[in-house]
C-alpha atoms as a PDB file:
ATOM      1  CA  UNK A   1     237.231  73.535 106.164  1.00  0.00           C
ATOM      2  CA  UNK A   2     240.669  72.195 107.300  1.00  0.00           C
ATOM      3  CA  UNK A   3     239.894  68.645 105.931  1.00  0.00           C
ATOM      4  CA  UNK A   4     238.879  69.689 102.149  1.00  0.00           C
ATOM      5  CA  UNK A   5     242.205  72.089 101.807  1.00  0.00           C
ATOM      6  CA  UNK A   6     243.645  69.102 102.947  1.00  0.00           C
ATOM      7  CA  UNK A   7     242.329  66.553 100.351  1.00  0.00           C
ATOM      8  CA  UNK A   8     242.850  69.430  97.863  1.00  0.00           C
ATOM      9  CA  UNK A   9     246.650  69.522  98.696  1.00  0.00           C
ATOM     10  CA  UNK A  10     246.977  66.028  98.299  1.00  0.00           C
ATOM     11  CA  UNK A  11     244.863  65.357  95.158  1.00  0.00           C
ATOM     12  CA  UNK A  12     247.197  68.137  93.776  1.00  0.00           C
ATOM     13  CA  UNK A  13     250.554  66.359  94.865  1.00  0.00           C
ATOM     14  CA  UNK A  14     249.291  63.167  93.339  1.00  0.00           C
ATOM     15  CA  UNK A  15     248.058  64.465  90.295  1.00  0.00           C
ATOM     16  CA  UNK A  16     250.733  66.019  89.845  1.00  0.00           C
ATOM     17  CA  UNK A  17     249.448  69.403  89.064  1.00  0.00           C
ATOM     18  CA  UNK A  18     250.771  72.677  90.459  1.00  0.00           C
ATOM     19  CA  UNK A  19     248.046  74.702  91.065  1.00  0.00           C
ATOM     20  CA  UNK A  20     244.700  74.021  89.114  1.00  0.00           C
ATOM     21  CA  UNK A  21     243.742  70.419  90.216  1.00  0.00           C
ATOM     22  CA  UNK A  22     243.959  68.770  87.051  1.00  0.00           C
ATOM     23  CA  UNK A  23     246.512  66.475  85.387  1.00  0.00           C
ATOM     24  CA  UNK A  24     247.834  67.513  81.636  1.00  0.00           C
ATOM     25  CA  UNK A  25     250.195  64.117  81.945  1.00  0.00           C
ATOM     26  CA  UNK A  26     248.583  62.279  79.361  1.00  0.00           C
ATOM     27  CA  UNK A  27     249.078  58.797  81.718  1.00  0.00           C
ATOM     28  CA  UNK A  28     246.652  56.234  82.757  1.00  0.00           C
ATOM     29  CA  UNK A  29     244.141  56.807  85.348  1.00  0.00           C
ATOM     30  CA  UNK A  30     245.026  54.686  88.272  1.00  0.00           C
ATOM     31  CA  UNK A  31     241.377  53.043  88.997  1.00  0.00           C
ATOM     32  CA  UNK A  32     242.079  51.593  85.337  1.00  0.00           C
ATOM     33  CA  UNK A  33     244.950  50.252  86.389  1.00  0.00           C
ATOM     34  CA  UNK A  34     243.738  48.584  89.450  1.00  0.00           C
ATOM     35  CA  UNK A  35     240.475  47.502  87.427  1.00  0.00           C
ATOM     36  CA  UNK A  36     243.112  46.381  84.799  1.00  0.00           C
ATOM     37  CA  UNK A  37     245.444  44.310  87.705  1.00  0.00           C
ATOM     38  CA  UNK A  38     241.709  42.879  88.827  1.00  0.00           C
ATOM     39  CA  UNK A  39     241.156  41.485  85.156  1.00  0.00           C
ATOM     40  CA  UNK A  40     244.018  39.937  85.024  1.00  0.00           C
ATOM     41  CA  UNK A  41     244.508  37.887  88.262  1.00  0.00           C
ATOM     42  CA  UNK A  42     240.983  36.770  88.355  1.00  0.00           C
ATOM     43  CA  UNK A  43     242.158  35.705  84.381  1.00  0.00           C
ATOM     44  CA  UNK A  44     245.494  33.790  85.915  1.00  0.00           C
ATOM     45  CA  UNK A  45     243.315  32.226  88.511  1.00  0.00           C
ATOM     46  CA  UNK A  46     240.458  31.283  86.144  1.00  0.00           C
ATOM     47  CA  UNK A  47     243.266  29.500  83.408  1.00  0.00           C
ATOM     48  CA  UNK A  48     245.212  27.574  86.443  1.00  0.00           C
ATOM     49  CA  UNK A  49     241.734  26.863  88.848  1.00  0.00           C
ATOM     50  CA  UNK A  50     238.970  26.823  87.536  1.00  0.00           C
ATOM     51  CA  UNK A  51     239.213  25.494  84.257  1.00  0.00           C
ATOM     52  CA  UNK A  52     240.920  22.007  85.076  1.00  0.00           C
ATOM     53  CA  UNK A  53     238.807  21.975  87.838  1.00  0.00           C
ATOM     54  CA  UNK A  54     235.636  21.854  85.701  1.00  0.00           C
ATOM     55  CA  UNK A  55     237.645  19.353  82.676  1.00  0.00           C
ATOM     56  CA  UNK A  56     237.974  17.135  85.769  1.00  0.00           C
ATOM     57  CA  UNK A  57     234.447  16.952  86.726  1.00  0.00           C
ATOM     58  CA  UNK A  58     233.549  16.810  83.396  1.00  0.00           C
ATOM     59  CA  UNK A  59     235.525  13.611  83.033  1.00  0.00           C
ATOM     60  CA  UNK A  60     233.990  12.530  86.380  1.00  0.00           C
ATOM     61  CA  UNK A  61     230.424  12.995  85.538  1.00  0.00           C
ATOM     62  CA  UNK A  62     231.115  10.576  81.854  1.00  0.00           C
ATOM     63  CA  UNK A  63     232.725   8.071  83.731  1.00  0.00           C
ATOM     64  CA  UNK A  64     229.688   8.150  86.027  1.00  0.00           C
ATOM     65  CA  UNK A  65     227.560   7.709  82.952  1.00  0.00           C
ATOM     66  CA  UNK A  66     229.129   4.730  81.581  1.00  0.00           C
ATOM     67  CA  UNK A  67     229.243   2.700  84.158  1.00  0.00           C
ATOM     68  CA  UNK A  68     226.617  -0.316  83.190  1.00  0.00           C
ATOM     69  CA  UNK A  69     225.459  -3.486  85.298  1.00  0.00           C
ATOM     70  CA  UNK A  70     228.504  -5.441  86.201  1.00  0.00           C
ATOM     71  CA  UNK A  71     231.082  -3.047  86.335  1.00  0.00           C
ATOM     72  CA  UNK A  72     232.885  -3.240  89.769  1.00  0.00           C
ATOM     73  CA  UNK A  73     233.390  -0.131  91.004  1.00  0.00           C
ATOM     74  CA  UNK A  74     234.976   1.987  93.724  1.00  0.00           C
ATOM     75  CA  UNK A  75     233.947   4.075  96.066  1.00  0.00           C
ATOM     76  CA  UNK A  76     234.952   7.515  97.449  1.00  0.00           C
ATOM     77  CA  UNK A  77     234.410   5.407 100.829  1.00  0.00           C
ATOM     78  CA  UNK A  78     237.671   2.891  99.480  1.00  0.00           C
ATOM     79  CA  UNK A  79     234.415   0.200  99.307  1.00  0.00           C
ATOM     80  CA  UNK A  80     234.842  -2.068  96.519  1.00  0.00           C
ATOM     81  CA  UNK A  81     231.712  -3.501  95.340  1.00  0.00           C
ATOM     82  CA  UNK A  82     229.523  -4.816  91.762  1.00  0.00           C
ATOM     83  CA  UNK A  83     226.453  -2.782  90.168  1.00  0.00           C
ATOM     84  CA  UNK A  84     223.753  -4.964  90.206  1.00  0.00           C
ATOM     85  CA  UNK A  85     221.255  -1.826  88.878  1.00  0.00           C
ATOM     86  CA  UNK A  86     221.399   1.298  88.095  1.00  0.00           C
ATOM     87  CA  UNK A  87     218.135   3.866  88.762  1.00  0.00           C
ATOM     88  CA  UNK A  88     217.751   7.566  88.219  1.00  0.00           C
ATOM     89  CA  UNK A  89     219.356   8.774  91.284  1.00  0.00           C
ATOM     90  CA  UNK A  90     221.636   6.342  92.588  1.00  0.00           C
ATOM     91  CA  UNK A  91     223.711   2.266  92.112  1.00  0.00           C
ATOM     92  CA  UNK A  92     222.637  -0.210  93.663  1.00  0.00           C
ATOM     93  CA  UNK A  93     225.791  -2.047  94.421  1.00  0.00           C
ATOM     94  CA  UNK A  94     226.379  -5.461  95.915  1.00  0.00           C
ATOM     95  CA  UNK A  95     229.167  -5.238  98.364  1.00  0.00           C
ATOM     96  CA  UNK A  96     231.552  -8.695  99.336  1.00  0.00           C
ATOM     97  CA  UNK A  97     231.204 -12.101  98.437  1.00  0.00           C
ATOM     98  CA  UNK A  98     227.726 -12.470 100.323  1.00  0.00           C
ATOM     99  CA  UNK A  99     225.156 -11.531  97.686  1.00  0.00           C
ATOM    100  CA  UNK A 100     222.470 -10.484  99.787  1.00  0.00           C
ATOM    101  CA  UNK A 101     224.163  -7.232 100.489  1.00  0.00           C
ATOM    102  CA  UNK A 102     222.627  -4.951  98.044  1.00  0.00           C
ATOM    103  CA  UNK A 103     223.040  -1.104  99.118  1.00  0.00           C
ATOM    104  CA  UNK A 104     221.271   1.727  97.193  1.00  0.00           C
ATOM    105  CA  UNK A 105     224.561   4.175  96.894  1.00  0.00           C
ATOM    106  CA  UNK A 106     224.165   7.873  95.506  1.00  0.00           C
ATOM    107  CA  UNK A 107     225.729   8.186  92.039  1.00  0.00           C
ATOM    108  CA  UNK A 108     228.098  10.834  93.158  1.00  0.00           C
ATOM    109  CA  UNK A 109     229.837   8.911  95.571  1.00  0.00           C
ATOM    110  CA  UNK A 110     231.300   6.515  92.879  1.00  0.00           C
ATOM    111  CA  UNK A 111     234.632   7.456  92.645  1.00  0.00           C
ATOM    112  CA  UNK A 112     236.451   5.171  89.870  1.00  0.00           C
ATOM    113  CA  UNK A 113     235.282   1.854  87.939  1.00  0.00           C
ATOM    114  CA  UNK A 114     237.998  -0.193  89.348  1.00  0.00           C
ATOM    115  CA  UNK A 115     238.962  -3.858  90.198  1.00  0.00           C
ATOM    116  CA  UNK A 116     239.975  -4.458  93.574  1.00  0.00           C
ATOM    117  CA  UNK A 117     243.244  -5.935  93.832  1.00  0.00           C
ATOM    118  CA  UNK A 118     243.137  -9.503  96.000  1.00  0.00           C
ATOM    119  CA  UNK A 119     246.301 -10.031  95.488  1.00  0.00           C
ATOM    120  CA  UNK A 120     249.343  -9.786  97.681  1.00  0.00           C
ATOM    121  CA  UNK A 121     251.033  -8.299  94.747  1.00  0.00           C
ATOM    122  CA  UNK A 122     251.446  -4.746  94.299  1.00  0.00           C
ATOM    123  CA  UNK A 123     250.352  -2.986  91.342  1.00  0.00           C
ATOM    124  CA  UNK A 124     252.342  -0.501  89.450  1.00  0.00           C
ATOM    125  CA  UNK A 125     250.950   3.172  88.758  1.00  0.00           C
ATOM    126  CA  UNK A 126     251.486   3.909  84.968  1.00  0.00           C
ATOM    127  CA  UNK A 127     253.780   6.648  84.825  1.00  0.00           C
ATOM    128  CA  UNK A 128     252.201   9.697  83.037  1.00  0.00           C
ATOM    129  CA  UNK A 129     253.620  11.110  79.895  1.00  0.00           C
ATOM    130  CA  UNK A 130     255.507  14.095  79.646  1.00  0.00           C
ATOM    131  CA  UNK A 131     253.976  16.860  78.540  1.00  0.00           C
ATOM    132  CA  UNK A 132     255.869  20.387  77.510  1.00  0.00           C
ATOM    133  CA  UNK A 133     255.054  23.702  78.163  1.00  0.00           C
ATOM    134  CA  UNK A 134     254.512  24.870  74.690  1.00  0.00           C
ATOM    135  CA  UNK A 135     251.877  22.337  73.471  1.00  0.00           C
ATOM    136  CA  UNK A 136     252.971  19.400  72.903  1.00  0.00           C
ATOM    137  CA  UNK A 137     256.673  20.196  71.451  1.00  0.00           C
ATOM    138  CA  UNK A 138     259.041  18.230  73.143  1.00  0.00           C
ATOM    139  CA  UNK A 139     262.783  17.682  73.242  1.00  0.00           C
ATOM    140  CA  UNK A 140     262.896  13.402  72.806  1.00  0.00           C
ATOM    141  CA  UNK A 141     265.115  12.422  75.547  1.00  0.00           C
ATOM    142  CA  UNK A 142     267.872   9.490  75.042  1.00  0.00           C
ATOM    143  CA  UNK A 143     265.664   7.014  76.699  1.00  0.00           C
ATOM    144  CA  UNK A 144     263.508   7.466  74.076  1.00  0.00           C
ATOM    145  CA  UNK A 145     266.052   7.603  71.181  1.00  0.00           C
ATOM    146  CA  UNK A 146     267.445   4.017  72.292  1.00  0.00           C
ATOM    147  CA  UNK A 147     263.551   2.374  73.130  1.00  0.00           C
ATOM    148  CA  UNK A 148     262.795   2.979  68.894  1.00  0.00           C
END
């Protein structure tokens, strides 16, 4: 008995209301608003996670497809090695300079179709173009005023 004229007096002072328990305020319910708060993180986290996340694999998967007899590639291990064949399931790839070493390798572990470098010279990373925040609009800096 004690408890519900308890939750009464509070649903009252939250509400709002003086004495008859409901609201005449004409605002938003607050589970909306929480439901509403719910939408839109999980909508923030989808846009910045999940969506280059899946672009990336996407990008994986048809560079995974391409790759044809010859190609060297490289593997998620750092192993460098040549495709000799390619079946449903996996590469087999021929690994060093002795070319009896033919390993069947899972297609998913091929992580780039990449030279390896046997060189003592060091390569350098191509630097990635600037992108702006509002699609592609961007403020041409002097650099690139003097280079045309």
């Amino acid at each position: 008995m004690f408890s519900a004229n308890f939750i009464l007096d509070a649903s009252t002072v939250v509400n709002g209301a003086s004495g008859g328990g409901t609201s005449s305020g004409g605002g938003m319910n607050p589970i909306f608003i929480v439901v509403l708060y719910c939408v839109v993180i999980f909508g923030v986290f989808y846009f910045f996670s999940v969506k280059p996340q899946r672009k990336k694999d996407k990008a994986q998967q048809e560079m995974r497809e391409s790759i044809k007899i010859g190609d060297s590639v490289l593997l998620s291990t750092g192993f460098y090695g040549k495709v000799v064949d390619v079946t449903a399931e996996c590469y087999i790839i021929e690994f060093g300079t002795n070319k009896g070493i033919r390993i069947p390798v899972v297609k998913q572990s091929v992580y780039a179709v990449k030279e390896p470098n046997l060189t003592n010279k060091v390569e350098e990373e191509p630097v990635p173009e600037k992108k702006s925040l509002f699609g592609g609009f961007k403020k041409k800096d002097s650099t690139d005023e003097e280079n045309e």
